[in-house]
C-alpha atoms as a PDB file:
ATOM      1  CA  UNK A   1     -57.491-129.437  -0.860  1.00  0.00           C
ATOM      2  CA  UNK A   2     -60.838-127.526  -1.107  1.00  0.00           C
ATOM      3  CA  UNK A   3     -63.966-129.742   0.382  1.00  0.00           C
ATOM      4  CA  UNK A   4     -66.206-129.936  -2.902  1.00  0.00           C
ATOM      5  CA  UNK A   5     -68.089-132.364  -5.598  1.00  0.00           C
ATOM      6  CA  UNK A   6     -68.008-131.882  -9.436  1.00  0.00           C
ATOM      7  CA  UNK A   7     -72.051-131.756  -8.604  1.00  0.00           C
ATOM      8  CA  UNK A   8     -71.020-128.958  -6.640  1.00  0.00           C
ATOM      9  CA  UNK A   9     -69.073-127.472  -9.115  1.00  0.00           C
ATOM     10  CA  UNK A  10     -72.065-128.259 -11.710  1.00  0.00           C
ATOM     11  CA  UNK A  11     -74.491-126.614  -9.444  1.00  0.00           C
ATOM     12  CA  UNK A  12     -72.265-123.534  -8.924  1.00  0.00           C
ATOM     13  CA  UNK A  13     -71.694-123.103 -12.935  1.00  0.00           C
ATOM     14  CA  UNK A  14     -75.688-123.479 -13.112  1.00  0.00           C
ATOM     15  CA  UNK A  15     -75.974-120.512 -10.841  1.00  0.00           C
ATOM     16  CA  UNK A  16     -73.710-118.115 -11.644  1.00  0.00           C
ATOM     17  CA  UNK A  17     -72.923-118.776 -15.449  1.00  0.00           C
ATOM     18  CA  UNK A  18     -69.435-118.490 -14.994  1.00  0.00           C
ATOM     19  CA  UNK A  19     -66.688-121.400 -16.739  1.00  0.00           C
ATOM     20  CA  UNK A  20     -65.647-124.612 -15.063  1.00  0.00           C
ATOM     21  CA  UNK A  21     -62.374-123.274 -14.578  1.00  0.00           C
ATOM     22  CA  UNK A  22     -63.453-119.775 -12.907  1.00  0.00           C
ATOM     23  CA  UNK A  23     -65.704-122.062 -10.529  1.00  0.00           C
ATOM     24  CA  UNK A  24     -63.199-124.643  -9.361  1.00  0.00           C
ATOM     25  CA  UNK A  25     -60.887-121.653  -8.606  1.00  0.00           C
ATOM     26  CA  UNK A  26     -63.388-119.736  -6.890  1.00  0.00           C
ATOM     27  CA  UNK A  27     -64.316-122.833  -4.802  1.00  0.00           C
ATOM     28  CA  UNK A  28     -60.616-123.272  -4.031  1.00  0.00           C
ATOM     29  CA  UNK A  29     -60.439-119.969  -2.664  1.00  0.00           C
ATOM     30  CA  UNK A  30     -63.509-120.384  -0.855  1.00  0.00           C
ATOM     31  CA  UNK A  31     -62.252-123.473   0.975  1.00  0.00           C
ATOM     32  CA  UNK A  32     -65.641-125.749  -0.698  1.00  0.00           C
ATOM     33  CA  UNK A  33     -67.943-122.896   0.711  1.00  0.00           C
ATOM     34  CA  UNK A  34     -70.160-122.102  -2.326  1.00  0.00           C
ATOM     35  CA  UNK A  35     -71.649-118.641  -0.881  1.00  0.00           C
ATOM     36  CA  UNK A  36     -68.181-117.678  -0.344  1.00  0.00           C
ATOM     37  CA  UNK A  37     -67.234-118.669  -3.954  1.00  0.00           C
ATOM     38  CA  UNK A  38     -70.122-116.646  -5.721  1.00  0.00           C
ATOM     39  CA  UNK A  39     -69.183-113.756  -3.662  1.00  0.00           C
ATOM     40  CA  UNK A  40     -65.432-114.307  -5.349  1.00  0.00           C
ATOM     41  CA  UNK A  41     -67.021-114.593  -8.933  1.00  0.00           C
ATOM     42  CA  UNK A  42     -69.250-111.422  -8.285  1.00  0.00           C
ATOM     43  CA  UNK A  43     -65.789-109.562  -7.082  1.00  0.00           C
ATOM     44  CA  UNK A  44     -64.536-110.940 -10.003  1.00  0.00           C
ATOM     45  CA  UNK A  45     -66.874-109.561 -12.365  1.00  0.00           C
ATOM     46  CA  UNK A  46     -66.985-106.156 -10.555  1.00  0.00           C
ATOM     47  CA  UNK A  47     -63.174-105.765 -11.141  1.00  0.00           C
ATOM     48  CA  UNK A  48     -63.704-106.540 -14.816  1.00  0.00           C
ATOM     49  CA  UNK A  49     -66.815-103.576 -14.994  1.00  0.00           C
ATOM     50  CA  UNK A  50     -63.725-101.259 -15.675  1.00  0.00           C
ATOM     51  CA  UNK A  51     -63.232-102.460 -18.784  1.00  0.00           C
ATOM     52  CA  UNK A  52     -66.592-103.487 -20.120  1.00  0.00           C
ATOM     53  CA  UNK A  53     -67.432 -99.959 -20.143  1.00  0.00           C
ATOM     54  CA  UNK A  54     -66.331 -98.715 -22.924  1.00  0.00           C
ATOM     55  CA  UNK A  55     -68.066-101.568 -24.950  1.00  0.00           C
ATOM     56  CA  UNK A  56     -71.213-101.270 -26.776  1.00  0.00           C
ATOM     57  CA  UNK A  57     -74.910-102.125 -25.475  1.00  0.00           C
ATOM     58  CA  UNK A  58     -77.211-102.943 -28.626  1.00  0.00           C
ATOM     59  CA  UNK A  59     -78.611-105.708 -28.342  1.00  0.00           C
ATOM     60  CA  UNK A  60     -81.562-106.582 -25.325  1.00  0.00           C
ATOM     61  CA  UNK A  61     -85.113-106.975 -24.600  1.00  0.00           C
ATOM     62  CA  UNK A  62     -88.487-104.708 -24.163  1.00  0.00           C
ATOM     63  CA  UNK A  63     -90.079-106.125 -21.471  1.00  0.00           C
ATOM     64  CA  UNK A  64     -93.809-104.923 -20.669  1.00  0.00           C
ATOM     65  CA  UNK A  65     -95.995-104.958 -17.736  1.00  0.00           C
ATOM     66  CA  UNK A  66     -99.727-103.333 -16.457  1.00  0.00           C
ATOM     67  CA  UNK A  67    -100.922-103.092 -13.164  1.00  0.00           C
ATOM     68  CA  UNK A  68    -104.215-101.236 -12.103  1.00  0.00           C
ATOM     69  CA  UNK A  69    -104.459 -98.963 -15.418  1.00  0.00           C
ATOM     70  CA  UNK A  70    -100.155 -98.509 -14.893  1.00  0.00           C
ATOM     71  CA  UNK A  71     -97.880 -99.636 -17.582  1.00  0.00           C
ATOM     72  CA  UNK A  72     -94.385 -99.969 -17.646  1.00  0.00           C
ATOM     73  CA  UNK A  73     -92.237-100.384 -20.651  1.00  0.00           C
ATOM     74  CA  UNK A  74     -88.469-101.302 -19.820  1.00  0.00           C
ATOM     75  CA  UNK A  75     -85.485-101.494 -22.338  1.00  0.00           C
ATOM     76  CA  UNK A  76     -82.496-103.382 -20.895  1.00  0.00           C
ATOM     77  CA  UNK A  77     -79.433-103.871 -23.215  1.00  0.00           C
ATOM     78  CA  UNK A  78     -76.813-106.493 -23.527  1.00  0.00           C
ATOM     79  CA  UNK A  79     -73.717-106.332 -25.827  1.00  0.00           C
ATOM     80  CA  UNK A  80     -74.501-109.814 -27.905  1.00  0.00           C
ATOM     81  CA  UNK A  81     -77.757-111.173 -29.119  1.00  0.00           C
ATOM     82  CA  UNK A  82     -76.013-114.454 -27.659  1.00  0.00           C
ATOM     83  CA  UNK A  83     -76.369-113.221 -24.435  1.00  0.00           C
ATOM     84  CA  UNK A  84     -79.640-111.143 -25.009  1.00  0.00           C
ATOM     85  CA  UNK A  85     -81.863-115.003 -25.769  1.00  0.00           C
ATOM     86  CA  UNK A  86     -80.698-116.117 -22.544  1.00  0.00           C
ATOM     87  CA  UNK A  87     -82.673-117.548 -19.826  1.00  0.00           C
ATOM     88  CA  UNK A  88     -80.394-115.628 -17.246  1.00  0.00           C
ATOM     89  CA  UNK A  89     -80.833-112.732 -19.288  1.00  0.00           C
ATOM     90  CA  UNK A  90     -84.280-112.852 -19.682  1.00  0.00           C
ATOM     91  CA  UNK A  91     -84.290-113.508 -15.726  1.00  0.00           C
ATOM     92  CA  UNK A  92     -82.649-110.157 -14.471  1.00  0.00           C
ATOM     93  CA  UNK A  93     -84.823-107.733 -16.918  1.00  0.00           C
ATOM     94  CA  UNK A  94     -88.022-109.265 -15.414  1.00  0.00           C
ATOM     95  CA  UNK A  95     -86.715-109.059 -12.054  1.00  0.00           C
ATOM     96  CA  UNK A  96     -85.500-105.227 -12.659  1.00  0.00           C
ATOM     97  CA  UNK A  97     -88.948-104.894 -14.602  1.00  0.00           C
ATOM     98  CA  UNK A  98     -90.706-105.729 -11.235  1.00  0.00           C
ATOM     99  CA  UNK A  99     -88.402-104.255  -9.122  1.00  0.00           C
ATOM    100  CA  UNK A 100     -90.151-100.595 -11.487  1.00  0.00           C
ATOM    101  CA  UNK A 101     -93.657-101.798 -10.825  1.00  0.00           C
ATOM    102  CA  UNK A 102     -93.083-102.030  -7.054  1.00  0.00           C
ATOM    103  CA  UNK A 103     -91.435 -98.851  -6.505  1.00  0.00           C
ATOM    104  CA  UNK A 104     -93.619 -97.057  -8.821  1.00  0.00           C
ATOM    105  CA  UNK A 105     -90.477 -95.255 -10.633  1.00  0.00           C
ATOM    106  CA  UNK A 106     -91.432 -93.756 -13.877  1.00  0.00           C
ATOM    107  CA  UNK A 107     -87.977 -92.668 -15.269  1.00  0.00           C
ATOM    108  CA  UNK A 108     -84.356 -95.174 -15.512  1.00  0.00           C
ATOM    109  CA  UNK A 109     -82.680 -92.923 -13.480  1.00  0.00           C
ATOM    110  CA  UNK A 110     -85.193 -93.064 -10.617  1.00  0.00           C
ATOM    111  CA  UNK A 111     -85.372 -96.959 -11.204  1.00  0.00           C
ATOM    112  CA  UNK A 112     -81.424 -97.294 -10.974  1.00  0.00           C
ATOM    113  CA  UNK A 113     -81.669 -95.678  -7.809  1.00  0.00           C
ATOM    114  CA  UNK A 114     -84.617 -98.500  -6.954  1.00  0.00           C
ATOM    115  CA  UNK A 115     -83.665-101.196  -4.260  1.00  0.00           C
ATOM    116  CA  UNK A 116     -83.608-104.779  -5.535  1.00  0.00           C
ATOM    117  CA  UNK A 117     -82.458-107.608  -2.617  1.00  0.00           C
ATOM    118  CA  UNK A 118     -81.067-105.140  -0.868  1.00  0.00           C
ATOM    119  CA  UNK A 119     -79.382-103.519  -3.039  1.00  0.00           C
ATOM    120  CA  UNK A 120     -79.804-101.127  -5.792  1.00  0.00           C
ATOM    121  CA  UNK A 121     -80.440-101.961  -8.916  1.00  0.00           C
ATOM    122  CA  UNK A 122     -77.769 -99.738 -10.790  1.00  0.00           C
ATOM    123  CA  UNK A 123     -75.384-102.376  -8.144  1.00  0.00           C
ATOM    124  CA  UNK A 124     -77.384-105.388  -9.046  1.00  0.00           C
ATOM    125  CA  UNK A 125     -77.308-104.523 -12.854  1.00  0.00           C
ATOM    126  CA  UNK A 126     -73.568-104.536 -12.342  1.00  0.00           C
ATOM    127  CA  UNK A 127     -73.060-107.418 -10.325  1.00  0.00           C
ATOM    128  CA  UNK A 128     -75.541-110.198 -11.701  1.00  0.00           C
ATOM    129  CA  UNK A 129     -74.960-108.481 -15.367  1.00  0.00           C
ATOM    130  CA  UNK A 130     -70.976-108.428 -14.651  1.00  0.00           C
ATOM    131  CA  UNK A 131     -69.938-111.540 -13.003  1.00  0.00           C
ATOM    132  CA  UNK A 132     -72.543-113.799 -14.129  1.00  0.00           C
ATOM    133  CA  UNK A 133     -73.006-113.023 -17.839  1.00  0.00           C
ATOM    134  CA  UNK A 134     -69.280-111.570 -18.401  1.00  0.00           C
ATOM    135  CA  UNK A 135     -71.263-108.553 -20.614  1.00  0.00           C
ATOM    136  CA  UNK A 136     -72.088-104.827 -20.068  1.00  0.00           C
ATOM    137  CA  UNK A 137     -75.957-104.997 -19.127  1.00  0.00           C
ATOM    138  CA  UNK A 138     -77.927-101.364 -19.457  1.00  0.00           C
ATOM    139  CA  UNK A 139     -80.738-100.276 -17.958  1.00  0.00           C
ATOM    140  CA  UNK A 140     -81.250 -97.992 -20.912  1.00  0.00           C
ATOM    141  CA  UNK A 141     -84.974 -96.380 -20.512  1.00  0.00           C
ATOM    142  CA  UNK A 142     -88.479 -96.810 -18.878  1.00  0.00           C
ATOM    143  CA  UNK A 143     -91.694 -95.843 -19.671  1.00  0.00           C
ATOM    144  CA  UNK A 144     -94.980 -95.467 -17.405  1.00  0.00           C
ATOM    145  CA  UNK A 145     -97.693 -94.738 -18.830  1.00  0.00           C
ATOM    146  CA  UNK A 146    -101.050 -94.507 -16.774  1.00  0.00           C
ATOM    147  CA  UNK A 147    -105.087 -94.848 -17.975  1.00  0.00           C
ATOM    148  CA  UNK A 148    -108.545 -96.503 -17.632  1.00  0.00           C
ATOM    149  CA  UNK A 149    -107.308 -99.263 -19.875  1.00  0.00           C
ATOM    150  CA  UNK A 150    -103.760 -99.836 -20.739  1.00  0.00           C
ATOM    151  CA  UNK A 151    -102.879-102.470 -23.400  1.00  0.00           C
ATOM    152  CA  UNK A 152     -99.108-103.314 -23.455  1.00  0.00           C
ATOM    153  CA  UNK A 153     -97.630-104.923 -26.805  1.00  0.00           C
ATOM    154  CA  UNK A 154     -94.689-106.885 -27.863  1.00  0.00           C
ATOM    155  CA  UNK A 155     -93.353-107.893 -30.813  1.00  0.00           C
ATOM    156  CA  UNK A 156     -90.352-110.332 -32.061  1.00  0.00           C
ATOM    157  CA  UNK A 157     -88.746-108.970 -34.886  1.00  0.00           C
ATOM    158  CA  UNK A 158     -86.751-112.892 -34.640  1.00  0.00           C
ATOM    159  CA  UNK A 159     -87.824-115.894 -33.389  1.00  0.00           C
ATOM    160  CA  UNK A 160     -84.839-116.621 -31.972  1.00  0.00           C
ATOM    161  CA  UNK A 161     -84.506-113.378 -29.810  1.00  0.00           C
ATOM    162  CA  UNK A 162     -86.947-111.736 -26.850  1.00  0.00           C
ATOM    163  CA  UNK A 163     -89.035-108.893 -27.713  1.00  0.00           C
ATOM    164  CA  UNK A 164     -87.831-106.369 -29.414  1.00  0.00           C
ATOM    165  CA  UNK A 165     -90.075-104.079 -30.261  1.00  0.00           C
ATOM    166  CA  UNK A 166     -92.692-102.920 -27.666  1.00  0.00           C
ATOM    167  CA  UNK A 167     -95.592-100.646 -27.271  1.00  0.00           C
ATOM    168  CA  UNK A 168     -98.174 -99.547 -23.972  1.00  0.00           C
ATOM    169  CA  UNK A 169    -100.924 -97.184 -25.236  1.00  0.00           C
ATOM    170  CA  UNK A 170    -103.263 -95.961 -22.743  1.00  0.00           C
ATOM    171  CA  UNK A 171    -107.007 -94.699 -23.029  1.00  0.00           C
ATOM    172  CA  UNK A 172    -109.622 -93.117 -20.913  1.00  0.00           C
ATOM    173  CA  UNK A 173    -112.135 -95.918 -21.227  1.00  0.00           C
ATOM    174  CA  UNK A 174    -112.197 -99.443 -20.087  1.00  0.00           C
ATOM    175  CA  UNK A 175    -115.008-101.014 -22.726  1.00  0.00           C
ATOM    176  CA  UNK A 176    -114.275-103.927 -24.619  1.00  0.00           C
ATOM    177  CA  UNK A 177    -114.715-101.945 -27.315  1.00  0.00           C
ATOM    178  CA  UNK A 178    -112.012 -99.872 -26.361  1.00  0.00           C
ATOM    179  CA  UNK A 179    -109.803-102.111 -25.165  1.00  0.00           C
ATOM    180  CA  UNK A 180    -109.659-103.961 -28.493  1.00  0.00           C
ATOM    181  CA  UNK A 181    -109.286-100.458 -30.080  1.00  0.00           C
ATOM    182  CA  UNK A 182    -106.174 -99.927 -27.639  1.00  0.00           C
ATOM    183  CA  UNK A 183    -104.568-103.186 -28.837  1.00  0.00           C
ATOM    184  CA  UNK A 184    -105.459-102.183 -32.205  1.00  0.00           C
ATOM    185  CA  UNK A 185    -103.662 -99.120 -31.976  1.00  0.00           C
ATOM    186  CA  UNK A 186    -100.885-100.410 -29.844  1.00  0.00           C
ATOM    187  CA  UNK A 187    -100.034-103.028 -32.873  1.00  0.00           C
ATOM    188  CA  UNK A 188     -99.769-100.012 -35.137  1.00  0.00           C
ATOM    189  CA  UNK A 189     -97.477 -98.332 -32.873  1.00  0.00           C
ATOM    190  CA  UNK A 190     -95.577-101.226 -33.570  1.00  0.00           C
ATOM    191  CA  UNK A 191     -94.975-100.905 -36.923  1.00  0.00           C
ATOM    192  CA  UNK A 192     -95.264 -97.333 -37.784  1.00  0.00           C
ATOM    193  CA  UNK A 193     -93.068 -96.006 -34.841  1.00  0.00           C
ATOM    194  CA  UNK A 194     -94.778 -92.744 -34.445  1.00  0.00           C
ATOM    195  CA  UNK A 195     -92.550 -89.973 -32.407  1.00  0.00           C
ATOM    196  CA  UNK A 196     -95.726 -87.740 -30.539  1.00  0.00           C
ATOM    197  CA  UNK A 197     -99.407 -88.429 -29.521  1.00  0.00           C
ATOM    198  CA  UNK A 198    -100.771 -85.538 -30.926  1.00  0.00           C
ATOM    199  CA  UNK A 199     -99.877 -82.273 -32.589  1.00  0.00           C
ATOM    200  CA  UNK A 200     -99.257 -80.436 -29.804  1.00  0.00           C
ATOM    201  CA  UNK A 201     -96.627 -82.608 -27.822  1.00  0.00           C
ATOM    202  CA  UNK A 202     -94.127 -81.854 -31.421  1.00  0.00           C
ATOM    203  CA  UNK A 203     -92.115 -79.074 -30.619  1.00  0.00           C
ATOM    204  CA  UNK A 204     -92.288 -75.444 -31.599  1.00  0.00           C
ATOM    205  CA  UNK A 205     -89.205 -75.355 -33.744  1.00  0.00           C
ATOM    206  CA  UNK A 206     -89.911 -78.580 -35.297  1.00  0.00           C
ATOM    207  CA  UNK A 207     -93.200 -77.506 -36.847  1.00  0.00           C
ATOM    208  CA  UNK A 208     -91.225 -74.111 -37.819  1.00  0.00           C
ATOM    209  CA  UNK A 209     -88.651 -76.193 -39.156  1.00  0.00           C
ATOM    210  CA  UNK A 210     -91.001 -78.492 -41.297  1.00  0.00           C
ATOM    211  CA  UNK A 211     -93.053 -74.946 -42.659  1.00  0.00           C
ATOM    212  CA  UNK A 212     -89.363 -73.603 -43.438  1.00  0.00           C
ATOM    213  CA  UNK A 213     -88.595 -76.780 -45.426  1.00  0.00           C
ATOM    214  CA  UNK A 214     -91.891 -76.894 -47.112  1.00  0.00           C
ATOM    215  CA  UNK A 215     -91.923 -73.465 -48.106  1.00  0.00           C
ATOM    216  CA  UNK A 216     -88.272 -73.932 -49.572  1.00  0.00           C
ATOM    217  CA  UNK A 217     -89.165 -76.711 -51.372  1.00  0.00           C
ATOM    218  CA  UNK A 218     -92.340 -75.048 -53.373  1.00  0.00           C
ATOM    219  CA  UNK A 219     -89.993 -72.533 -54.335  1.00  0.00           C
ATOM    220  CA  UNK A 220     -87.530 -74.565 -55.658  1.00  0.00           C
ATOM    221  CA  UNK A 221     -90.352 -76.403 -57.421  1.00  0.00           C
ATOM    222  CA  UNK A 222     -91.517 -73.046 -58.850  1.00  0.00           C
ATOM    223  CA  UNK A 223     -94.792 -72.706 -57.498  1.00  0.00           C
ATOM    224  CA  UNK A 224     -97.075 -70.280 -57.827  1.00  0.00           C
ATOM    225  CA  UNK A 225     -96.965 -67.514 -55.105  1.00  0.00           C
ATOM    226  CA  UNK A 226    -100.573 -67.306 -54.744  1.00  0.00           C
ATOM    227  CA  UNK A 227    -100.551 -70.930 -53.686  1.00  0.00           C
ATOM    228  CA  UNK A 228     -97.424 -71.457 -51.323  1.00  0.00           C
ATOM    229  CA  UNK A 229     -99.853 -71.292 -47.846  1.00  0.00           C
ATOM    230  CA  UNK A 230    -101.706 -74.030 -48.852  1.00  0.00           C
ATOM    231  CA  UNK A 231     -98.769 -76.390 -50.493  1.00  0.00           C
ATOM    232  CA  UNK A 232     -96.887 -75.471 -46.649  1.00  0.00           C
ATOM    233  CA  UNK A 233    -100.037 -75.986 -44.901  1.00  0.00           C
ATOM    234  CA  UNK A 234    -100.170 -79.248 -46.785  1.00  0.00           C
ATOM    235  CA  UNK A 235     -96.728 -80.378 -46.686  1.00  0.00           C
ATOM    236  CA  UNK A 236     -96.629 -79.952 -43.012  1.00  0.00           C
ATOM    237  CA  UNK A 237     -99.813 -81.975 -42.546  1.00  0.00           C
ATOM    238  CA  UNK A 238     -97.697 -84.861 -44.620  1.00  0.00           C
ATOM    239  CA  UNK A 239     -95.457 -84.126 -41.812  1.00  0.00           C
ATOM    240  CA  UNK A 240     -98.160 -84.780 -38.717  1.00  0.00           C
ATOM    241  CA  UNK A 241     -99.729 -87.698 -40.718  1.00  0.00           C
ATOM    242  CA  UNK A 242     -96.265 -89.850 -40.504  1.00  0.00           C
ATOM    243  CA  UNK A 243     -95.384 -88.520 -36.807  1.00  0.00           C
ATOM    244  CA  UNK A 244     -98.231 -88.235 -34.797  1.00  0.00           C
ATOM    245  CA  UNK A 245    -100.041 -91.221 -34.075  1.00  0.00           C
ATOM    246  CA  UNK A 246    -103.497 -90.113 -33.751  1.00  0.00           C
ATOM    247  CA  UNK A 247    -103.075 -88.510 -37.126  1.00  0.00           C
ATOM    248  CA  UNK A 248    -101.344 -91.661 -39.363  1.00  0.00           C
ATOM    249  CA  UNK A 249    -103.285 -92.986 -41.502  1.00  0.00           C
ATOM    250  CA  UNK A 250    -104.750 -96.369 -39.440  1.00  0.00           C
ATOM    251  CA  UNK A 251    -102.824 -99.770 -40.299  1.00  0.00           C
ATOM    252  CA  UNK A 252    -105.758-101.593 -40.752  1.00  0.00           C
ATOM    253  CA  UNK A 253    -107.380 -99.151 -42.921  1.00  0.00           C
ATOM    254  CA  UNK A 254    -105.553 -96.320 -43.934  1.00  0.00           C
ATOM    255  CA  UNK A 255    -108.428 -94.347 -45.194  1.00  0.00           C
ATOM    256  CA  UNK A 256    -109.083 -93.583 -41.489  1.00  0.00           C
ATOM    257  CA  UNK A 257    -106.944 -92.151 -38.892  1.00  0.00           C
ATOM    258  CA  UNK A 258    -105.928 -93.719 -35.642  1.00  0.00           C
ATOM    259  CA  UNK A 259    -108.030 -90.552 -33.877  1.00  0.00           C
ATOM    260  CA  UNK A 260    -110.837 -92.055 -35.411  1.00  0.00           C
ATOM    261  CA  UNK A 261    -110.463 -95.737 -35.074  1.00  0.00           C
ATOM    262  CA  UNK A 262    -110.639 -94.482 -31.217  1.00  0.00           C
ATOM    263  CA  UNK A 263    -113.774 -92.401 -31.802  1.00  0.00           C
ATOM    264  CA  UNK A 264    -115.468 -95.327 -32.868  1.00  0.00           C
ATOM    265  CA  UNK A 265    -114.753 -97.140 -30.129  1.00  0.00           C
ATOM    266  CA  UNK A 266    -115.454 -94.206 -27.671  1.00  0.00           C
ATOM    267  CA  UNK A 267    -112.424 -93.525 -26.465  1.00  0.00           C
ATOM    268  CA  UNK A 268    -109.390 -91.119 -26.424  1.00  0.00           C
ATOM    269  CA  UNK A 269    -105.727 -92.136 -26.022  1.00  0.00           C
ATOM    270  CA  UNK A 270    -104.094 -90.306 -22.691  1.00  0.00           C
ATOM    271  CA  UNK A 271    -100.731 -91.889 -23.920  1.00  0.00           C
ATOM    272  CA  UNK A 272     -98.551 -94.056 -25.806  1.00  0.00           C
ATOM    273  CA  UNK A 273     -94.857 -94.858 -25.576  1.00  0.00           C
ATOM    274  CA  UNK A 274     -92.936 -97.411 -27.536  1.00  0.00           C
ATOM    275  CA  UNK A 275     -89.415 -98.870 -27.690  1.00  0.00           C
ATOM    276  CA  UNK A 276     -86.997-100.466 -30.173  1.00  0.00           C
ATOM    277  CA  UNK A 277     -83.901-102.044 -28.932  1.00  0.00           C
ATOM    278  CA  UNK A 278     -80.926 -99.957 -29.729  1.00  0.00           C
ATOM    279  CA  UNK A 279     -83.114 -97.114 -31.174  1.00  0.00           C
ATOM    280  CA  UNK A 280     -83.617 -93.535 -30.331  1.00  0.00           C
END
């Protein structure tokens, strides 16, 4: 018979997550040698990828962090919300979050390629996420944004759940004054989930398809010929005002835009980027 305690067997469940029964057999395999027996839970878990894969990813967390005028925003997905509130959770998206600040990656791809331990963390993802949480875990985006100041926001859309929502805007001064115009900004973000910075980041064929549908529209409303470049002109402005965040109407007080909520402080945003679990 195997050489181990229940207090080992309490210590291994503490560490790897998995059920009493997994652990005892893992330890039994392992001859009492607990670094032996996580390495049997991890194989475990790895053999069971196969057929997590096909399940879906929608719950997680946004996890932000700024470092020297750098932000990073990181999505990292989970299949239950169960899962999602838990410490261990919680745990392996800040470790992957810092494993992004260190190598400087801007992109998921690049940050899935990113060593972590000793490993990478597309492996690490799989193992910890696999064997010691029994879910799919996705490392679904990132976001780096870069600027004098950088405020980074996060918002719970539950109590009971992590972040959900969060938001880095960057600006080109580091005032107070701008700074609290950042955060300002940043908590609009938030809530009014612009797509673009400014009018020129929204694509050609976008703004052709918005003067298209405007133009459509008068004339199904009958309007007067005379006046169809202005209504388009003005219905594609609507369009800017609820995309483009320097142009939406400010949260705080809509009668002035975000551009010039910045003025006033005397700055300019350099960039924004903001995540929604499970969204787009």
């Amino acid at each position: 018979m195997a050489n181990y305690t229940a207090a080992d067997i309490k210590a291994l469940r503490e560490r790897t997550g998995a059920g009493m029964m997994d652990v005892k057999k893992a330890l039994d395999e392992a001859d009492g040698d607990v670094d032996k027996a996580i390495e049997a839970i991890r194989i475990k878990g790895l053999k069971g990828a196969a057929k997590r894969e096909g399940r879906s990813a929608a719950e997680g967390i946004v996890l932000a962090k700024v470092v020297d005028g750098t932000g990073y925003l990181l999505e990292i997905n989970a299949e239950t919300d169960f899962v999602a509130k838990s410490d261990k959770f919680i745990g392996l998206a800040e470790k992957v979050l810092e494993a992004a600040v260190s190598h400087g990656v801007d992109s998921a791809e690049a940050l899935l390629e990113a060593d972590i331990d000793g490993r990478k963390v597309s492996d690490y993802v799989t193992e910890e996420g696999g064997a010691i949480l029994g879910e799919k875990i996705v490392v679904r985006r990132l976001a780096k944004v870069t600027g004098s100041y950088v405020d980074a926001y996060l918002h719970k859309t539950s109590k009971d759940l992590p972040a959900q929502v969060g938001v880095l805007v960057a600006v080109d001064s580091d005032t107070p004054e701008a700074q609290t115009a950042a955060h300002d900004v940043a908590v609009h973000a938030a809530a009014f989930s612009p797509s673009y910075l400014t009018r020129d980041e929204v694509p050609a064929e976008t703004v052709a398809n918005e003067r298209r549908i405007a133009e459509e529209t008068a004339r199904a409303e009958n309007k007067p010929e005379q006046a169809m470049p202005k209504i388009i002109e003005g219905r594609t402005n609507a369009y800017f005002k609820e995309h483009v965040l320097v142009d939406q109407p400010f949260a705080k007080d809509p009668k002035v835009s975000v551009a010039k909520v910045l003025e006033q402080a005397g700055t300019n945003a350099l960039a924004f980027a903001r995540f929604r679990v499970g969204s787009s």
